[in-house]
PDB file of N, CA and C in Angstrom:
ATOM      1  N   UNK A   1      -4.982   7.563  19.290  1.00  0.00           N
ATOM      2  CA  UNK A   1      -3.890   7.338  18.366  1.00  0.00           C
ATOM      3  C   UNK A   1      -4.307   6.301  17.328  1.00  0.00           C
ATOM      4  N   UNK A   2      -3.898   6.620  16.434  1.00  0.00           N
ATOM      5  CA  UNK A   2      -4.905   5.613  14.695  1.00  0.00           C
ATOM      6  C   UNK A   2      -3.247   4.780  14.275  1.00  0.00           C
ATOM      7  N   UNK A   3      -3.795   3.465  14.839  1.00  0.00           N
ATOM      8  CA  UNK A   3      -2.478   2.209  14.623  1.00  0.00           C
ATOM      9  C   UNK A   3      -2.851   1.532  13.238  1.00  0.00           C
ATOM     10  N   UNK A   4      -3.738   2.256  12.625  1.00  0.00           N
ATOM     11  CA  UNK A   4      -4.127   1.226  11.577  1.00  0.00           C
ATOM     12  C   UNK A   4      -2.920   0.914  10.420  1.00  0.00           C
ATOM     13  N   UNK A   5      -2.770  -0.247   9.904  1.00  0.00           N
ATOM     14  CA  UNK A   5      -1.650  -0.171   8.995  1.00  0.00           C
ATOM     15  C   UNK A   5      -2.420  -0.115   7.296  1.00  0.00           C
ATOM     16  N   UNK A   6      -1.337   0.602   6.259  1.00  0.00           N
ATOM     17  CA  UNK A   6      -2.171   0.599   5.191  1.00  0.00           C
ATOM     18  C   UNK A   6      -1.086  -0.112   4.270  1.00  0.00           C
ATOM     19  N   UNK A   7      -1.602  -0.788   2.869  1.00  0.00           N
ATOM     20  CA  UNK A   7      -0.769  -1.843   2.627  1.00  0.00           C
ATOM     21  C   UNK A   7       0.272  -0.307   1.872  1.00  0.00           C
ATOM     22  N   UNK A   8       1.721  -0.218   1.724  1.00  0.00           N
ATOM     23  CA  UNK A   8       2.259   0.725   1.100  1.00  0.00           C
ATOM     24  C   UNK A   8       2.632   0.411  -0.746  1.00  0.00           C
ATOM     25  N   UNK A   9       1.467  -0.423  -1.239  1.00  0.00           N
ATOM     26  CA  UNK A   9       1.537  -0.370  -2.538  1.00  0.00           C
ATOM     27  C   UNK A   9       0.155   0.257  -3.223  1.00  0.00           C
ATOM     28  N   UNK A  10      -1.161  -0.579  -2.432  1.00  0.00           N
ATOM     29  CA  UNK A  10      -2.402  -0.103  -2.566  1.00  0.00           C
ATOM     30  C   UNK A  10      -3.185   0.584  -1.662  1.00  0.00           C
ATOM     31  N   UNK A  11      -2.563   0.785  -0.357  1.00  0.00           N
ATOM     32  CA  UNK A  11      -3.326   1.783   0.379  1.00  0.00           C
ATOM     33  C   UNK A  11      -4.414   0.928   1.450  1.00  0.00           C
ATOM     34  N   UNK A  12      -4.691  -0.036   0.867  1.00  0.00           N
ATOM     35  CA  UNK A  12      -5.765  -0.855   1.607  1.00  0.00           C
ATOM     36  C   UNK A  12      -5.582  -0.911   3.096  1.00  0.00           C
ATOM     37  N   UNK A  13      -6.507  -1.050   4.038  1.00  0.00           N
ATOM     38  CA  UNK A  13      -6.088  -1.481   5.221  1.00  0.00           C
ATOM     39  C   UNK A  13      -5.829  -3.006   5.693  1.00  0.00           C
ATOM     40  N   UNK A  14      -4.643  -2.823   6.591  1.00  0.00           N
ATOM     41  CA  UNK A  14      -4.349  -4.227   6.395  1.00  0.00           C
ATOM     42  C   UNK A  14      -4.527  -4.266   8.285  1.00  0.00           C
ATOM     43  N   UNK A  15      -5.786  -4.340   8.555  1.00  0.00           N
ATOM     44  CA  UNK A  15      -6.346  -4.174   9.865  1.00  0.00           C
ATOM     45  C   UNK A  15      -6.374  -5.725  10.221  1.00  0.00           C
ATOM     46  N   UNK A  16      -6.166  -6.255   9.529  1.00  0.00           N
ATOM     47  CA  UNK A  16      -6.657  -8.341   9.871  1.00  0.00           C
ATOM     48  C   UNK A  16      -5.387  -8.618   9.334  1.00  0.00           C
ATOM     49  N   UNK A  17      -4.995  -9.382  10.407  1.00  0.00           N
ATOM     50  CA  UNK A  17      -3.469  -9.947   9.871  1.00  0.00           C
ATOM     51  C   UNK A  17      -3.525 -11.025   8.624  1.00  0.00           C
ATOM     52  N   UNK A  18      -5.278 -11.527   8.268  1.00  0.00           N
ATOM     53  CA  UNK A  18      -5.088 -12.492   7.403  1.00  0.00           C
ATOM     54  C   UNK A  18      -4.744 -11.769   5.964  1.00  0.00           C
ATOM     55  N   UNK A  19      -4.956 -10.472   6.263  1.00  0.00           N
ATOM     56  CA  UNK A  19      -4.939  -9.784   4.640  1.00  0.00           C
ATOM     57  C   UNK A  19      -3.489  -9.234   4.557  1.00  0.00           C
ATOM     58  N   UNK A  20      -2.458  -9.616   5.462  1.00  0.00           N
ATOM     59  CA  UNK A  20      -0.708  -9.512   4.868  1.00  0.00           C
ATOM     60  C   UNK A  20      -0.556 -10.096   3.695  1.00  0.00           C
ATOM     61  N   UNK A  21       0.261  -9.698   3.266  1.00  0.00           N
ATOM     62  CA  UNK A  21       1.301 -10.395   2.158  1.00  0.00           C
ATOM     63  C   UNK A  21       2.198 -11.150   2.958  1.00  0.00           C
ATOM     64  N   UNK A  22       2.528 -12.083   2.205  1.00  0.00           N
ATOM     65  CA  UNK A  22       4.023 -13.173   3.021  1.00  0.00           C
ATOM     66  C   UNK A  22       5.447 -12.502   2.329  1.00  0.00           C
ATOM     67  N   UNK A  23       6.576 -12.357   3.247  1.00  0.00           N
ATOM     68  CA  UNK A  23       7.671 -12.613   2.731  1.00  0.00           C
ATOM     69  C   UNK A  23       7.898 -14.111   2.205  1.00  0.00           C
ATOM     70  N   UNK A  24       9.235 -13.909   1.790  1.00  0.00           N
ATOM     71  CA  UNK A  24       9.828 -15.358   0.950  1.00  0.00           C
ATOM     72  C   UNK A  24       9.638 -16.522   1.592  1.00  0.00           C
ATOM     73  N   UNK A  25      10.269 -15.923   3.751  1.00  0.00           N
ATOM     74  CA  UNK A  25       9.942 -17.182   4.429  1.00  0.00           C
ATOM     75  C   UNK A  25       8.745 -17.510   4.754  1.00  0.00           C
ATOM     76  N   UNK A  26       7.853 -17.250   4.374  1.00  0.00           N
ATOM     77  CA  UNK A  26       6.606 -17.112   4.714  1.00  0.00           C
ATOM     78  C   UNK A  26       5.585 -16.296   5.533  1.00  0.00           C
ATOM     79  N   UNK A  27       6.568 -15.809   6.584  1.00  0.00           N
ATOM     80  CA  UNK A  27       6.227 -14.317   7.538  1.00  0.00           C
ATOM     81  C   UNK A  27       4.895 -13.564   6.990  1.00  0.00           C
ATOM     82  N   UNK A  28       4.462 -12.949   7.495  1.00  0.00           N
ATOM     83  CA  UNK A  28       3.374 -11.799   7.266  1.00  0.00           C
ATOM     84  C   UNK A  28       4.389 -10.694   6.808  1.00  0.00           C
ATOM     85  N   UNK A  29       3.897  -9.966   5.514  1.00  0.00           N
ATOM     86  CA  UNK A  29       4.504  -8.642   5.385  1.00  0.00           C
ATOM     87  C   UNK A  29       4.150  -7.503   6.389  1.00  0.00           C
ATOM     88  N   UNK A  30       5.112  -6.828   6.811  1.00  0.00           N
ATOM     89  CA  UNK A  30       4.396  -5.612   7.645  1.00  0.00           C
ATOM     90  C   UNK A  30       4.286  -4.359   6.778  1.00  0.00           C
ATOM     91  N   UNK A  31       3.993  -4.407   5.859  1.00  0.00           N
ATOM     92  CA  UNK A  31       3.855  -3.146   4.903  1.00  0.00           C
ATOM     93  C   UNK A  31       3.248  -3.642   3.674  1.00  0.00           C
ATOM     94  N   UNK A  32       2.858  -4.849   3.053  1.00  0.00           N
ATOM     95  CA  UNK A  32       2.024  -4.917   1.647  1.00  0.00           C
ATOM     96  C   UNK A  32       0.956  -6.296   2.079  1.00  0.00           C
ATOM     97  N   UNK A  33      -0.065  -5.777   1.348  1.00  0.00           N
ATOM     98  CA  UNK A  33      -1.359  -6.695   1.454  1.00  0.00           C
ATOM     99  C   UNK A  33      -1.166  -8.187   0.796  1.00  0.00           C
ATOM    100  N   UNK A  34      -2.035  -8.950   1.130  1.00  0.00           N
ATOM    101  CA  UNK A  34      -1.851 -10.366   0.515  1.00  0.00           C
ATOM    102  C   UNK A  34      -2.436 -10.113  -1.445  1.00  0.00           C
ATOM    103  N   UNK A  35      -3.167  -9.290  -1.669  1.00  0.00           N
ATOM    104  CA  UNK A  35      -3.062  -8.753  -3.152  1.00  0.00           C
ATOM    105  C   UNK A  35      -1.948  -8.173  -4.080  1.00  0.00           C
ATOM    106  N   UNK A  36      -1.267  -7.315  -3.199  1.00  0.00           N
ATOM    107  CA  UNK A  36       0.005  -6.915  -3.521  1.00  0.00           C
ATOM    108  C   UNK A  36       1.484  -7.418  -3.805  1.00  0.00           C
ATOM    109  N   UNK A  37       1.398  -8.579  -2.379  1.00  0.00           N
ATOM    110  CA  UNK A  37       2.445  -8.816  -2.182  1.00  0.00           C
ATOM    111  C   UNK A  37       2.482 -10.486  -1.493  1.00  0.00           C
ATOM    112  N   UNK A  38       3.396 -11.147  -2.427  1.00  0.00           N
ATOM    113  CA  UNK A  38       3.339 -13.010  -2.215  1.00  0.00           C
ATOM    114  C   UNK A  38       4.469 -13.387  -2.031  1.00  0.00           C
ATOM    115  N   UNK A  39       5.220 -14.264  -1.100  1.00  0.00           N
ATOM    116  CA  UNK A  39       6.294 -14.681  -1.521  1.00  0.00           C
ATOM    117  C   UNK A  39       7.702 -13.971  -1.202  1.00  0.00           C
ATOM    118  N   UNK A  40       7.614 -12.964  -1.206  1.00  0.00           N
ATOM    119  CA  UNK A  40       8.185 -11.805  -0.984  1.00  0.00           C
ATOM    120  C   UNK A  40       8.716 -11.048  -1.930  1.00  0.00           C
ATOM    121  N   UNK A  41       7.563 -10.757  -3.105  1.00  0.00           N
ATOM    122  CA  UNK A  41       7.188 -10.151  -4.030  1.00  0.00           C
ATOM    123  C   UNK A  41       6.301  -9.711  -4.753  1.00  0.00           C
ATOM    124  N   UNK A  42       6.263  -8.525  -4.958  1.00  0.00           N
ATOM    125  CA  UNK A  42       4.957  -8.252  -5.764  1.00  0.00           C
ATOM    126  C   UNK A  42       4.280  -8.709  -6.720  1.00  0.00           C
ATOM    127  N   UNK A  43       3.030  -9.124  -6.884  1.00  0.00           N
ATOM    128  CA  UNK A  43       2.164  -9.797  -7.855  1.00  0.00           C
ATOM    129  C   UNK A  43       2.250  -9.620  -8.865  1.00  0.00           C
ATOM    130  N   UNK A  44       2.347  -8.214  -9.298  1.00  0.00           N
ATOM    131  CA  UNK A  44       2.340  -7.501 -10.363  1.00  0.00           C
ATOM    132  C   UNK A  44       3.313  -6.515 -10.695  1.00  0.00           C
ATOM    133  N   UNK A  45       4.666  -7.817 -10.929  1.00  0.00           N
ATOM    134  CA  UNK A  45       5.632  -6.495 -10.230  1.00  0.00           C
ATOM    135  C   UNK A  45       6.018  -5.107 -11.843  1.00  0.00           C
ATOM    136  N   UNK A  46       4.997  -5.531 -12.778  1.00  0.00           N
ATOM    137  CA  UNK A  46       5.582  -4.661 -13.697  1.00  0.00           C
ATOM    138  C   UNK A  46       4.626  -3.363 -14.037  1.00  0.00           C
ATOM    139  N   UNK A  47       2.993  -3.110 -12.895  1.00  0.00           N
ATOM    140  CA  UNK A  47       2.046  -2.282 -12.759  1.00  0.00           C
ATOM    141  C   UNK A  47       3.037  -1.154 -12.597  1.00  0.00           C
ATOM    142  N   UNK A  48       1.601   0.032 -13.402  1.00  0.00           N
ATOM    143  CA  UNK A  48       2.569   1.215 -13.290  1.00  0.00           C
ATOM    144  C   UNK A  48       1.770   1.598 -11.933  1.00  0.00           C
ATOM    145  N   UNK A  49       2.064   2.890 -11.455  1.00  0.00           N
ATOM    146  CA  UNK A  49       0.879   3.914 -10.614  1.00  0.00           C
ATOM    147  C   UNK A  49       0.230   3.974 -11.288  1.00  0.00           C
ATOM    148  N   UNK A  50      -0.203   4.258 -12.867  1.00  0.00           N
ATOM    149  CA  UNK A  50      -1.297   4.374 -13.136  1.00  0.00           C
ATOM    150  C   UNK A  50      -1.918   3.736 -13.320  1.00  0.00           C
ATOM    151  N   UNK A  51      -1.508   2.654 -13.473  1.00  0.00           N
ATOM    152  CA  UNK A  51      -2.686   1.445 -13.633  1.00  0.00           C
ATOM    153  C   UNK A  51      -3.322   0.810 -12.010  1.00  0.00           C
ATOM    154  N   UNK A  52      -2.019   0.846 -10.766  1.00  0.00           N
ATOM    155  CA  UNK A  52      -2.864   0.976  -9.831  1.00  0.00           C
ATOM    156  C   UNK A  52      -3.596   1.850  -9.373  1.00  0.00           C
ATOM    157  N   UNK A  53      -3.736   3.111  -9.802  1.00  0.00           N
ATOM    158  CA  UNK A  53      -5.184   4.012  -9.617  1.00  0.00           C
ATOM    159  C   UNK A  53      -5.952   3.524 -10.416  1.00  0.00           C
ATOM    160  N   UNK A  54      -5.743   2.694 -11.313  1.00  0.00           N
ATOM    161  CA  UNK A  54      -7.232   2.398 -12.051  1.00  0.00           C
ATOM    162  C   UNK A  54      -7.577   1.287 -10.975  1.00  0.00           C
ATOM    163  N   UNK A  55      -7.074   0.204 -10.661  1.00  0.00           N
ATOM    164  CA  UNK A  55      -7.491  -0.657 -10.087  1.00  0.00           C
ATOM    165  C   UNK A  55      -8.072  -0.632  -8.534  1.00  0.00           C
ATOM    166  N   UNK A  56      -7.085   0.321  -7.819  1.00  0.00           N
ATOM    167  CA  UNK A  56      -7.845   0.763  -6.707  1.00  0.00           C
ATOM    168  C   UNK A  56      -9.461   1.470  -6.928  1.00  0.00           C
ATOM    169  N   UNK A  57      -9.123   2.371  -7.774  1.00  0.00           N
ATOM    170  CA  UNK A  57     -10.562   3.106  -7.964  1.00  0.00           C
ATOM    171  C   UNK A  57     -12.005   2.488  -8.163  1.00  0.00           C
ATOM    172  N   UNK A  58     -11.184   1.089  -9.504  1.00  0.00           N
ATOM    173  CA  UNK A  58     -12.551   0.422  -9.894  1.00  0.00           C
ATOM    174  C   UNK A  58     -12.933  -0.821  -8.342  1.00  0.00           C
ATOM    175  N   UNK A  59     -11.787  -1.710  -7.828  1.00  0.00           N
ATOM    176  CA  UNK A  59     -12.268  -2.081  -7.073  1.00  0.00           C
ATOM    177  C   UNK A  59     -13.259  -1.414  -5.665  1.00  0.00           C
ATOM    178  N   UNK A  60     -12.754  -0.603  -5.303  1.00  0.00           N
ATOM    179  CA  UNK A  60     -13.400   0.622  -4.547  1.00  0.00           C
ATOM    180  C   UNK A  60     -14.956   0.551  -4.890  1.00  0.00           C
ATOM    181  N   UNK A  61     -15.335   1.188  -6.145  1.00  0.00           N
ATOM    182  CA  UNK A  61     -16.230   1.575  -6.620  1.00  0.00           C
ATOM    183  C   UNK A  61     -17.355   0.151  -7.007  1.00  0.00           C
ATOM    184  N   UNK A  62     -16.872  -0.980  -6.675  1.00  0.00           N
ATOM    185  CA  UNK A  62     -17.402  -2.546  -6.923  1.00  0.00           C
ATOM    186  C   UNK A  62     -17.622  -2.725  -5.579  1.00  0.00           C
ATOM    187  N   UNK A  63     -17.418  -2.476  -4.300  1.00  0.00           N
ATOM    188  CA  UNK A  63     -17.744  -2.434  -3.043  1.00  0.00           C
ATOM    189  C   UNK A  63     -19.081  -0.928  -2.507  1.00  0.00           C
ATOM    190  N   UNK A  64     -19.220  -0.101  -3.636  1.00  0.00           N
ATOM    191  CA  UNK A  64     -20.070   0.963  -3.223  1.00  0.00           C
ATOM    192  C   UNK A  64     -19.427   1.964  -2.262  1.00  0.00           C
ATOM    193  N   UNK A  65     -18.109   2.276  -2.698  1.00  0.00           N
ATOM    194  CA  UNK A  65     -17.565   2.944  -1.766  1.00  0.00           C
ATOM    195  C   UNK A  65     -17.122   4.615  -2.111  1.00  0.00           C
ATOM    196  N   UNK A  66     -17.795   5.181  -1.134  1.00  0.00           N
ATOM    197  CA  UNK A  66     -18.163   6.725  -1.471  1.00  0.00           C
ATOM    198  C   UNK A  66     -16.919   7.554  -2.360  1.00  0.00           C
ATOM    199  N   UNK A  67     -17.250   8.499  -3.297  1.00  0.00           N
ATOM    200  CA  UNK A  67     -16.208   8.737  -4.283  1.00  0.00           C
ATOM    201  C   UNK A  67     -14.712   9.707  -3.434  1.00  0.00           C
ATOM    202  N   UNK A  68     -15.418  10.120  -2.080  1.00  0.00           N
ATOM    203  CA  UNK A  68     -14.943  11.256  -1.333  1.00  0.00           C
ATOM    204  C   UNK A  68     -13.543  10.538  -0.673  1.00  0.00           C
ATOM    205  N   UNK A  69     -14.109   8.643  -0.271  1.00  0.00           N
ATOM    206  CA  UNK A  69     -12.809   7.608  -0.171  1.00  0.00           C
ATOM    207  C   UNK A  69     -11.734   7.712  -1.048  1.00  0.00           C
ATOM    208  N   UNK A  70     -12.636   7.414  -2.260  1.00  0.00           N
ATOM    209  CA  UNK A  70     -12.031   6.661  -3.384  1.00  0.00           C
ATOM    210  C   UNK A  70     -10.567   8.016  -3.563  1.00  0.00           C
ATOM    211  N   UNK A  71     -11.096   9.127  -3.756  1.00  0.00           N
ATOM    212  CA  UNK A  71     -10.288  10.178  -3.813  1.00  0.00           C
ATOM    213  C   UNK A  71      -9.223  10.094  -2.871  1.00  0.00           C
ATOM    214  N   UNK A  72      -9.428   9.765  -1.839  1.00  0.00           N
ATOM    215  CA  UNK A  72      -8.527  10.005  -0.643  1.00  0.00           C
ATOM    216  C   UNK A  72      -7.428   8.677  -0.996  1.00  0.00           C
ATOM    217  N   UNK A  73      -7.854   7.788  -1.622  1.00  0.00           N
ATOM    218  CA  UNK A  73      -7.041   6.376  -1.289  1.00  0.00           C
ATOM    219  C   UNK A  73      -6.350   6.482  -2.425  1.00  0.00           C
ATOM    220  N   UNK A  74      -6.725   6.887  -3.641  1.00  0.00           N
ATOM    221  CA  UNK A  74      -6.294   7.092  -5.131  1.00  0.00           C
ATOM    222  C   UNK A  74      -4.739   7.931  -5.240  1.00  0.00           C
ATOM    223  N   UNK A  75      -5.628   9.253  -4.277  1.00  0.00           N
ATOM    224  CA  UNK A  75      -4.700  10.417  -4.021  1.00  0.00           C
ATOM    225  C   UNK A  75      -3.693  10.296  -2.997  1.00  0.00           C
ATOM    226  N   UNK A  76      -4.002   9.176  -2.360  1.00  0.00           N
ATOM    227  CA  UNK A  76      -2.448   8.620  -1.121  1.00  0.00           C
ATOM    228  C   UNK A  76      -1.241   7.428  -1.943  1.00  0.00           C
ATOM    229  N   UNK A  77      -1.569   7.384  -3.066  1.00  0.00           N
ATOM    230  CA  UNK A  77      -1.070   6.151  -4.072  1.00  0.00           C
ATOM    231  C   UNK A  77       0.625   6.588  -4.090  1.00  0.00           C
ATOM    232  N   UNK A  78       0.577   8.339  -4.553  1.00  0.00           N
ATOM    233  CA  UNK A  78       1.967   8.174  -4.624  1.00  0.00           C
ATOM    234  C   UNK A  78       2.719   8.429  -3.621  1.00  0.00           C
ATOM    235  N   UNK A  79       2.293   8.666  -2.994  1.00  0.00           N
ATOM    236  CA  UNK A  79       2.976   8.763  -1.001  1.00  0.00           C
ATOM    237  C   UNK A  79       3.744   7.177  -0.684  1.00  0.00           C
ATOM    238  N   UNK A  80       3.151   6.166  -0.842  1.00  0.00           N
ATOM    239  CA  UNK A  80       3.346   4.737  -0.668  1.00  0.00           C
ATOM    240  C   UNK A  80       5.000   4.883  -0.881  1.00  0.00           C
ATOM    241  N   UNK A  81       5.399   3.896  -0.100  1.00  0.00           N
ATOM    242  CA  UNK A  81       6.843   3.115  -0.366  1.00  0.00           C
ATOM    243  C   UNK A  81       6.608   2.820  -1.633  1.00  0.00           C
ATOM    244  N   UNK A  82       5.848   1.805  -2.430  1.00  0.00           N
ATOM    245  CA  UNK A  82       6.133   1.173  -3.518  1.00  0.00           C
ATOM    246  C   UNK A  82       6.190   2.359  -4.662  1.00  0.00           C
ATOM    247  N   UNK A  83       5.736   3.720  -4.501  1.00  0.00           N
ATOM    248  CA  UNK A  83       5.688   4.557  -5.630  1.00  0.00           C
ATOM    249  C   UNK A  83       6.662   5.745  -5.258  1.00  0.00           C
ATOM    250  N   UNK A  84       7.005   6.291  -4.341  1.00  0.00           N
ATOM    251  CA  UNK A  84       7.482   7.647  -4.053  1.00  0.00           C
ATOM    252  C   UNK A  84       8.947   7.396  -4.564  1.00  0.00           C
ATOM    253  N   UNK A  85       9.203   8.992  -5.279  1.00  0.00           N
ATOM    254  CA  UNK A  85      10.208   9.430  -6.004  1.00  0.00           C
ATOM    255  C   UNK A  85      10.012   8.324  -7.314  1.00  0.00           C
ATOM    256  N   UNK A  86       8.857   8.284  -7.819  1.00  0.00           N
ATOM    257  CA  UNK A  86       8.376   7.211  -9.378  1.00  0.00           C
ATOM    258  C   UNK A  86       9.543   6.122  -9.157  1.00  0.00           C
ATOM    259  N   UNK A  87       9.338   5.532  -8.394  1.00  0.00           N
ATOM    260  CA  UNK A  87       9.927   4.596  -8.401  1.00  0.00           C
ATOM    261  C   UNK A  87       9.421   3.413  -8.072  1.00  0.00           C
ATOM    262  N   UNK A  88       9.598   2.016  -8.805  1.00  0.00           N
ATOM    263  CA  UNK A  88       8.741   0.756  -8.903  1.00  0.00           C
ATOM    264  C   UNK A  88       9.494  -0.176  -8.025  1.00  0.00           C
ATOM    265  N   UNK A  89       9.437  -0.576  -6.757  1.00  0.00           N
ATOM    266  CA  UNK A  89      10.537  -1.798  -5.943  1.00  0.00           C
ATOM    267  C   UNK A  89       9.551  -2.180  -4.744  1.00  0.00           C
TER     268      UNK A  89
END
């Protein structure tokens, strides 16, 4: 059974609890990465999807990471809580 959690804005794995995002009280997020999500809000809270496929893709691709990933993680973007039904929250 695959427990892995993925952050639901960028997809990343958030396999190490150090790479949560904090809520407001400081908590670990259980759904967005410490890139994504601070405070108990998003970093960037005015990114479209498309600009996070650019950013997933290029960071991806700055780690040497095979294009066959990159596709898979790019192409799971609008599935996420933070994007499904185009919606930004």
């Amino acid at each position: 059974m695959n427990t892995a959690k993925f952050c639901q804005s960028c997809s990343m794995p958030i396999d190490d609890p150090a790479m949560a995002g904090t809520e407001k009280d400081g908590s670990p997020s259980k759904e967005y990465c410490k890139y994504c999500y601070q405070n108990g809000a998003f970093t960037t809270p005015n990114m479209t999807l498309d600009e996070m496929r650019t950013v997933v893709k290029t960071e991806m691709e700055k780690r040497h990471i095979g294009q066959d990933v990159i596709s898979m993680a790019v192409n799971t973007l609008p599935h996420l809580k933070r994007w499904r039904n185009g919606l930004n929250y």
